[in-house]
N, C-alpha and C. Protein backbone atom coordinates (compact mmCIF):
# COMPACT_ATOMS: atom_id res chain seq x y z
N UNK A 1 188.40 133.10 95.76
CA UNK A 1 187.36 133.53 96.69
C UNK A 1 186.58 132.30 97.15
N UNK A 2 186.40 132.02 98.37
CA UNK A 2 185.59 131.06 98.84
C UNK A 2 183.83 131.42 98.55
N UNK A 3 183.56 129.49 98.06
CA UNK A 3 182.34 129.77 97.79
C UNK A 3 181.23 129.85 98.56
N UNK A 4 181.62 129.50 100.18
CA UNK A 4 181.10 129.57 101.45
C UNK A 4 180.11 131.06 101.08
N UNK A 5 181.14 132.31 101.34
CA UNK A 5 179.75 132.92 101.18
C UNK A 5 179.06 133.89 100.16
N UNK A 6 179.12 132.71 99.25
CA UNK A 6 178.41 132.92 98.09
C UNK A 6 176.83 132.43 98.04
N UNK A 7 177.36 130.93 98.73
CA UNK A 7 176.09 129.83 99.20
C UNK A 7 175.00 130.88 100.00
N UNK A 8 175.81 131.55 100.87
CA UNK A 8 174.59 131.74 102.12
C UNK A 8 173.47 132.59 101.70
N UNK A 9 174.21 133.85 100.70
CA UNK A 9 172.68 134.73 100.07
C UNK A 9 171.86 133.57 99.47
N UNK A 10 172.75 133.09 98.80
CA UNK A 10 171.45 131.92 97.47
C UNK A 10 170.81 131.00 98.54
N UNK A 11 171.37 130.92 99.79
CA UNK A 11 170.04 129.97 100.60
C UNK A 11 169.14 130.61 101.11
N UNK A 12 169.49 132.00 101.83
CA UNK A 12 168.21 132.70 102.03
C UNK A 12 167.46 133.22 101.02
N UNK A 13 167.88 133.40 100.04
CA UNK A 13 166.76 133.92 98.97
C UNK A 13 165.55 132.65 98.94
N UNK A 14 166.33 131.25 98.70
CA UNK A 14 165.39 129.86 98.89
C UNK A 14 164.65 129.90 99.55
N UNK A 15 165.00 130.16 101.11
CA UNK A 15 164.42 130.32 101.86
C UNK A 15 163.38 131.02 102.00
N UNK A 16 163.37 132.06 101.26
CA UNK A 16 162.78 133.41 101.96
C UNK A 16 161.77 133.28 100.46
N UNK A 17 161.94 132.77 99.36
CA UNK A 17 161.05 131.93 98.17
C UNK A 17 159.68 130.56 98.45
N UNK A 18 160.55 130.23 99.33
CA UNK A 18 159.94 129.38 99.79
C UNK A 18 158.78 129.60 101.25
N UNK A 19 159.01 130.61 101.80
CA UNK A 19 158.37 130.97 102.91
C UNK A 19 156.76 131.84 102.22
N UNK A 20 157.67 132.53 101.49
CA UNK A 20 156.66 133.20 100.42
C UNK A 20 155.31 132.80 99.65
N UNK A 21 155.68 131.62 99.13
CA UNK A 21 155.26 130.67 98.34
C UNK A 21 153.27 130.30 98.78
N UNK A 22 152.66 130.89 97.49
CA UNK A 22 151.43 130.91 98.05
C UNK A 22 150.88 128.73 97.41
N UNK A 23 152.03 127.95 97.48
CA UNK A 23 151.51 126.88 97.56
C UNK A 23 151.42 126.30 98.80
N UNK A 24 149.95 126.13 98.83
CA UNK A 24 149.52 125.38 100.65
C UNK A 24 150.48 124.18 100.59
N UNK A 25 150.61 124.08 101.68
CA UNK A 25 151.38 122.64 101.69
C UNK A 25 150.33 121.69 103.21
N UNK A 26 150.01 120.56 102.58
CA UNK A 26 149.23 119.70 103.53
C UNK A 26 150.75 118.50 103.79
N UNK A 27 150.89 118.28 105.27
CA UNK A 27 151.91 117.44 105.88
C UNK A 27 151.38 116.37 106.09
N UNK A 28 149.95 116.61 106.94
CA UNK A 28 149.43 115.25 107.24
C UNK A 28 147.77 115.29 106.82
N UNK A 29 147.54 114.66 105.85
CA UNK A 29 146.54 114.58 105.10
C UNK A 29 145.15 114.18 106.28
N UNK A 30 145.41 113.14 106.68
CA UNK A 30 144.49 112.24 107.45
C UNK A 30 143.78 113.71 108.38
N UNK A 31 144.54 114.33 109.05
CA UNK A 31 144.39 115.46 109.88
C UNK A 31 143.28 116.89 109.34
N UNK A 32 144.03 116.91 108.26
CA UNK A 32 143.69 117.87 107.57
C UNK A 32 142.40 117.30 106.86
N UNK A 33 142.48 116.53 105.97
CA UNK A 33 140.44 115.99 106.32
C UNK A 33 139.99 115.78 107.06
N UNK A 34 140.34 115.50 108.12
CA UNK A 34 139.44 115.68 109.38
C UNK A 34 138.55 117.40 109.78
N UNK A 35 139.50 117.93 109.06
CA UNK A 35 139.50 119.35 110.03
C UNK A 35 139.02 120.60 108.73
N UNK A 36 139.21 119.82 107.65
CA UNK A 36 138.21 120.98 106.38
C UNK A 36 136.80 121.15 106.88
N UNK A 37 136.86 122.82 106.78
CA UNK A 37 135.76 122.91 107.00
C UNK A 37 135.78 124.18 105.79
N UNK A 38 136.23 125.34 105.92
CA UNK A 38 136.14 126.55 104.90
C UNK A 38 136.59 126.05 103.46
N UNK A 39 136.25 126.91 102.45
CA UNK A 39 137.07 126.71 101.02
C UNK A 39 138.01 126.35 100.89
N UNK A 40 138.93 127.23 101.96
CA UNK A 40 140.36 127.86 101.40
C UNK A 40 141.11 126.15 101.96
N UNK A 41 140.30 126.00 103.22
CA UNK A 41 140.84 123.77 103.64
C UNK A 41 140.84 123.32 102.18
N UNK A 42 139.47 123.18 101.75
CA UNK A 42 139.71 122.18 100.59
C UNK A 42 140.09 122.47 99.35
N UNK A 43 140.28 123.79 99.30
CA UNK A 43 141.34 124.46 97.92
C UNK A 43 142.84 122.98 98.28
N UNK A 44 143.08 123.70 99.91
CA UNK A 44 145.00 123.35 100.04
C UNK A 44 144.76 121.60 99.68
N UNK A 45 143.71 121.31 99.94
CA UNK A 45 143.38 119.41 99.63
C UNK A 45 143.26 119.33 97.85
N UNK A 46 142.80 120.13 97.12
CA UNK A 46 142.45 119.89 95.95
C UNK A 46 143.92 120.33 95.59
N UNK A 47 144.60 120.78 95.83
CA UNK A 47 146.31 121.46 95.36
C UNK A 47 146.78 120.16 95.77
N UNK A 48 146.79 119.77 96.53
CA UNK A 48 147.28 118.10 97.48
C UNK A 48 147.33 116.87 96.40
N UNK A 49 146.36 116.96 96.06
CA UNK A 49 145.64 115.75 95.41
C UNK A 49 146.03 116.05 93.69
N UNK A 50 146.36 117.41 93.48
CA UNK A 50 146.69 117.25 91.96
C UNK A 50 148.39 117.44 92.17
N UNK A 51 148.72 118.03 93.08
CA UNK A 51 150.41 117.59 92.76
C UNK A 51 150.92 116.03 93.07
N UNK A 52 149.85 115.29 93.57
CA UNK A 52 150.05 113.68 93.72
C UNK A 52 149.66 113.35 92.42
N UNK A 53 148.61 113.29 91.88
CA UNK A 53 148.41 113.29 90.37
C UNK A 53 149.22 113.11 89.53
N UNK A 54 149.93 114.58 89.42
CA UNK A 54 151.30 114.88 88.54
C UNK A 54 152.37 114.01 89.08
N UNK A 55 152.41 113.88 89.98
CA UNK A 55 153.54 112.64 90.37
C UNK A 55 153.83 111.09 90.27
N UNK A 56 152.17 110.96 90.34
CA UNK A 56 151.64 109.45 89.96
C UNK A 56 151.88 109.34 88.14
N UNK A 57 151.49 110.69 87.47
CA UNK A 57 151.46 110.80 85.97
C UNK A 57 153.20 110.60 85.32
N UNK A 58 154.01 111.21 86.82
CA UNK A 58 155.10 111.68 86.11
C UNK A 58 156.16 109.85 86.09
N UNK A 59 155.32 109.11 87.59
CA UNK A 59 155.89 107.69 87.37
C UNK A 59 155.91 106.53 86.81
N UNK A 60 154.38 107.04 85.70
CA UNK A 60 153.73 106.19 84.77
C UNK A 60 154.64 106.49 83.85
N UNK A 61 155.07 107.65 83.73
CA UNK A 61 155.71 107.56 82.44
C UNK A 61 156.84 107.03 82.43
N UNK A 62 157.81 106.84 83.45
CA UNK A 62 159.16 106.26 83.72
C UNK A 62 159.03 105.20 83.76
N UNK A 63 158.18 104.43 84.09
CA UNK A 63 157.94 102.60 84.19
C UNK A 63 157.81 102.51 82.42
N UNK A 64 156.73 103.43 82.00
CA UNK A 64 157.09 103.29 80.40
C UNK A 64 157.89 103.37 79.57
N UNK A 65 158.64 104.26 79.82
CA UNK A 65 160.35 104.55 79.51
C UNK A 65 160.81 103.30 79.93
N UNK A 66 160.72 102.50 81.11
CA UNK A 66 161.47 101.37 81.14
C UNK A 66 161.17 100.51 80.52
N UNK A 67 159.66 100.03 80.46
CA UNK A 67 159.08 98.79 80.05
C UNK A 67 159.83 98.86 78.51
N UNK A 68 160.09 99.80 77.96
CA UNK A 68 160.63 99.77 76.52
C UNK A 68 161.88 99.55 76.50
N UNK A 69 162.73 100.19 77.36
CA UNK A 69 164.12 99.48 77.43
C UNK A 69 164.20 97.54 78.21
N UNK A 70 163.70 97.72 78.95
CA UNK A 70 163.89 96.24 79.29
C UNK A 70 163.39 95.14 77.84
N UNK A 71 162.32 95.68 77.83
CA UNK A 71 162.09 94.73 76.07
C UNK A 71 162.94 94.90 75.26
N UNK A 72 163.85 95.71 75.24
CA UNK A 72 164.66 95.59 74.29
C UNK A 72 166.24 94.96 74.88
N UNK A 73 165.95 94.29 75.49
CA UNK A 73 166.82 93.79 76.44
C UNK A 73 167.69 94.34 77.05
N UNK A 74 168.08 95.65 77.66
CA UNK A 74 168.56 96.53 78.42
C UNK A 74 169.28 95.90 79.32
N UNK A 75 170.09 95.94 80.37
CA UNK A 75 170.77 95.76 81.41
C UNK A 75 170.12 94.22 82.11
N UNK A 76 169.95 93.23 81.12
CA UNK A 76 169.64 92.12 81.89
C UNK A 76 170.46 91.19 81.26
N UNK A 77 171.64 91.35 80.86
CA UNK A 77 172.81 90.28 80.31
C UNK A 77 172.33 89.51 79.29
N UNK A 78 171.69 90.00 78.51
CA UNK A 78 171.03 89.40 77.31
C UNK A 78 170.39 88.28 76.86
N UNK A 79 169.42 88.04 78.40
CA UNK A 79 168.50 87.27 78.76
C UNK A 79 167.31 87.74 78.53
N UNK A 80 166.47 87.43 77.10
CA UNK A 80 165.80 88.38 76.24
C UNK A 80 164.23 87.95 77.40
N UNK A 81 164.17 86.83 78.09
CA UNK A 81 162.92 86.24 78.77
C UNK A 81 162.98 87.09 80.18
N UNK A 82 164.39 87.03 80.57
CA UNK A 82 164.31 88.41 81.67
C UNK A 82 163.84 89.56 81.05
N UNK A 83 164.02 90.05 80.28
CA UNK A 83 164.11 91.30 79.91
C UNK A 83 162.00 91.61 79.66
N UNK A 84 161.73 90.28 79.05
CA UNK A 84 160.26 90.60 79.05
C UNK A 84 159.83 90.82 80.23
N UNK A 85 160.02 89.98 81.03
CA UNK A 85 159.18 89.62 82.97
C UNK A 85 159.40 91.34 83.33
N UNK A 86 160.64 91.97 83.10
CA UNK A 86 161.11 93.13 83.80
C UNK A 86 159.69 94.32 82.92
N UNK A 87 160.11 94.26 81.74
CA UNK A 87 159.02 94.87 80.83
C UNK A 87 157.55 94.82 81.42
N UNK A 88 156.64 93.42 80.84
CA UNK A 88 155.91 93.38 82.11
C UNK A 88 155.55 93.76 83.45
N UNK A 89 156.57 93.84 84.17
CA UNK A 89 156.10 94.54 85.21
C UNK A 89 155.89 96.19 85.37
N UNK A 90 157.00 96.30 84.74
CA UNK A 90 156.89 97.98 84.27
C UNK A 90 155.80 98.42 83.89
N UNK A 91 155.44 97.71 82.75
CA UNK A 91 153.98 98.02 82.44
C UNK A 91 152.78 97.82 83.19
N UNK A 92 152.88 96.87 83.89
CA UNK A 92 151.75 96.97 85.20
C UNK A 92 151.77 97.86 85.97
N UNK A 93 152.54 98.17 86.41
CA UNK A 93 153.37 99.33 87.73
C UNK A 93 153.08 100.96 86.56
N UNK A 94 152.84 100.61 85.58
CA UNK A 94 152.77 101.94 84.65
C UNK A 94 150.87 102.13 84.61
N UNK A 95 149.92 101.06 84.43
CA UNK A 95 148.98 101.23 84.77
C UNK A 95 148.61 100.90 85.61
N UNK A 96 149.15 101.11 87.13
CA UNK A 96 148.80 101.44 88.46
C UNK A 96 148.99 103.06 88.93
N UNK A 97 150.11 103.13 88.41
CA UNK A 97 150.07 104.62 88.58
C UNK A 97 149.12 105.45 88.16
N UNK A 98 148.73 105.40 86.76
CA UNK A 98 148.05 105.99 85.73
C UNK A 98 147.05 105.75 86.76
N UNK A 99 146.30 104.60 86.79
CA UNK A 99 144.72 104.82 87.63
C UNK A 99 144.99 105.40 88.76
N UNK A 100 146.34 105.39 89.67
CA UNK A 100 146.11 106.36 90.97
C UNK A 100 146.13 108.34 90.70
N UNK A 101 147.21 108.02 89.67
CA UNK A 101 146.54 109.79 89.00
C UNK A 101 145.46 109.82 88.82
N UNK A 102 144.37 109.24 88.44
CA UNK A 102 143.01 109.13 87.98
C UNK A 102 142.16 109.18 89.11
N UNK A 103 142.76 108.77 90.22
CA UNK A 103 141.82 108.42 91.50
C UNK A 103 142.43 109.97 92.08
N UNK A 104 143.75 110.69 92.10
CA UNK A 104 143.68 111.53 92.87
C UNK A 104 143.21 112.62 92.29
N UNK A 105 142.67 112.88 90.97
CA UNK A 105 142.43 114.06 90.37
C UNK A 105 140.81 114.08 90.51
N UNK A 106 140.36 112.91 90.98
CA UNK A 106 139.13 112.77 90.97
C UNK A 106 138.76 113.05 92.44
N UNK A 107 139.37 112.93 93.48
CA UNK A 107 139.80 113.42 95.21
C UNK A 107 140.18 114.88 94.89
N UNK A 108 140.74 115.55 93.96
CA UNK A 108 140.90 116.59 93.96
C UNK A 108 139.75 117.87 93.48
N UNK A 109 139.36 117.30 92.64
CA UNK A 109 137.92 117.90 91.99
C UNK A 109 136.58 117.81 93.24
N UNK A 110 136.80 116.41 93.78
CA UNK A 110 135.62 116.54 95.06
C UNK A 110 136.30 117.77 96.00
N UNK A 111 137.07 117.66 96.26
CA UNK A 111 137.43 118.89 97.57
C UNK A 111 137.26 120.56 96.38
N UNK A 112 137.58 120.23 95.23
CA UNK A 112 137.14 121.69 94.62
C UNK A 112 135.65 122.17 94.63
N UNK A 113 134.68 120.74 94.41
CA UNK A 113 133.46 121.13 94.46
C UNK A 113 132.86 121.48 95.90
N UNK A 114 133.95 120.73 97.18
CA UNK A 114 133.38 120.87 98.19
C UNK A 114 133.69 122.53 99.14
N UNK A 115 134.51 123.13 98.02
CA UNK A 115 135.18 124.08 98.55
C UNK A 115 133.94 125.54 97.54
N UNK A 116 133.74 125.09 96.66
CA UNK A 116 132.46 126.06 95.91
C UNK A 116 131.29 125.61 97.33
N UNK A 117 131.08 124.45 97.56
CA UNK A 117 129.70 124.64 98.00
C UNK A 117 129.44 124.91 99.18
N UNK A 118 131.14 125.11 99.73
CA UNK A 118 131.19 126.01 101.25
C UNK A 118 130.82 126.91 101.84
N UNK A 119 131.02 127.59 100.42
CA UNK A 119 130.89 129.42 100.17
C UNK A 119 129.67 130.04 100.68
């Protein structure tokens, strides 16, 4: 049996999951602060700002996952001084992220408070 149309229900269900889906989605940020004015604006900005969060959180942790393999000399031909520089950077790039989760959860909480004091 061809799996052709097997695919097509399971894409409209996606579809039709996704249309559904009571997560706001902000495209163009710049715009959309311009133009908050009710709660429900800076709810979809405070949802904005913590799924960047979680994303910034989720890349801190992978630079950390690396910074530990490169120190242990991982995929750098067993050039243990490469392997630190690579480490190093990981770990910088691991607390950059971390403070931009920190900066967007803190952008996210202002649009929550600004969305209570709309009301």
């Amino acid at each position: 049996m061809p799996r052709m149309p097997l695919l097509v229900p399971l894409f409209a269900s996606v579809l039709l999951l996704a249309a559904c889906s009571t997560t706001p989605v902000v495209t163009d940020v710049p715009a959309a602060l311009q133009a908050a004015k009710s709660p429900a604006d800076h709810l979809k900005l405070a949802e904005y700002f913590d799924t960047k969060a979680a994303a910034y959180e989720a890349e801190a942790a992978e630079h950390g996952r690396l910074a530990v393999a490169y120190q242990g000399g991982l995929g750098v031909g067993g050039r243990a001084e490469k392997g630190a520089s690579m480490a190093s950077h990981c770990r910088f790039a691991q607390t950059q992220f971390r403070n931009a989760a920190g900066e967007a959860r803190s952008l996210a909480q202002a649009h929550r408070d600004l969305a209570s004091s709309a009301r």
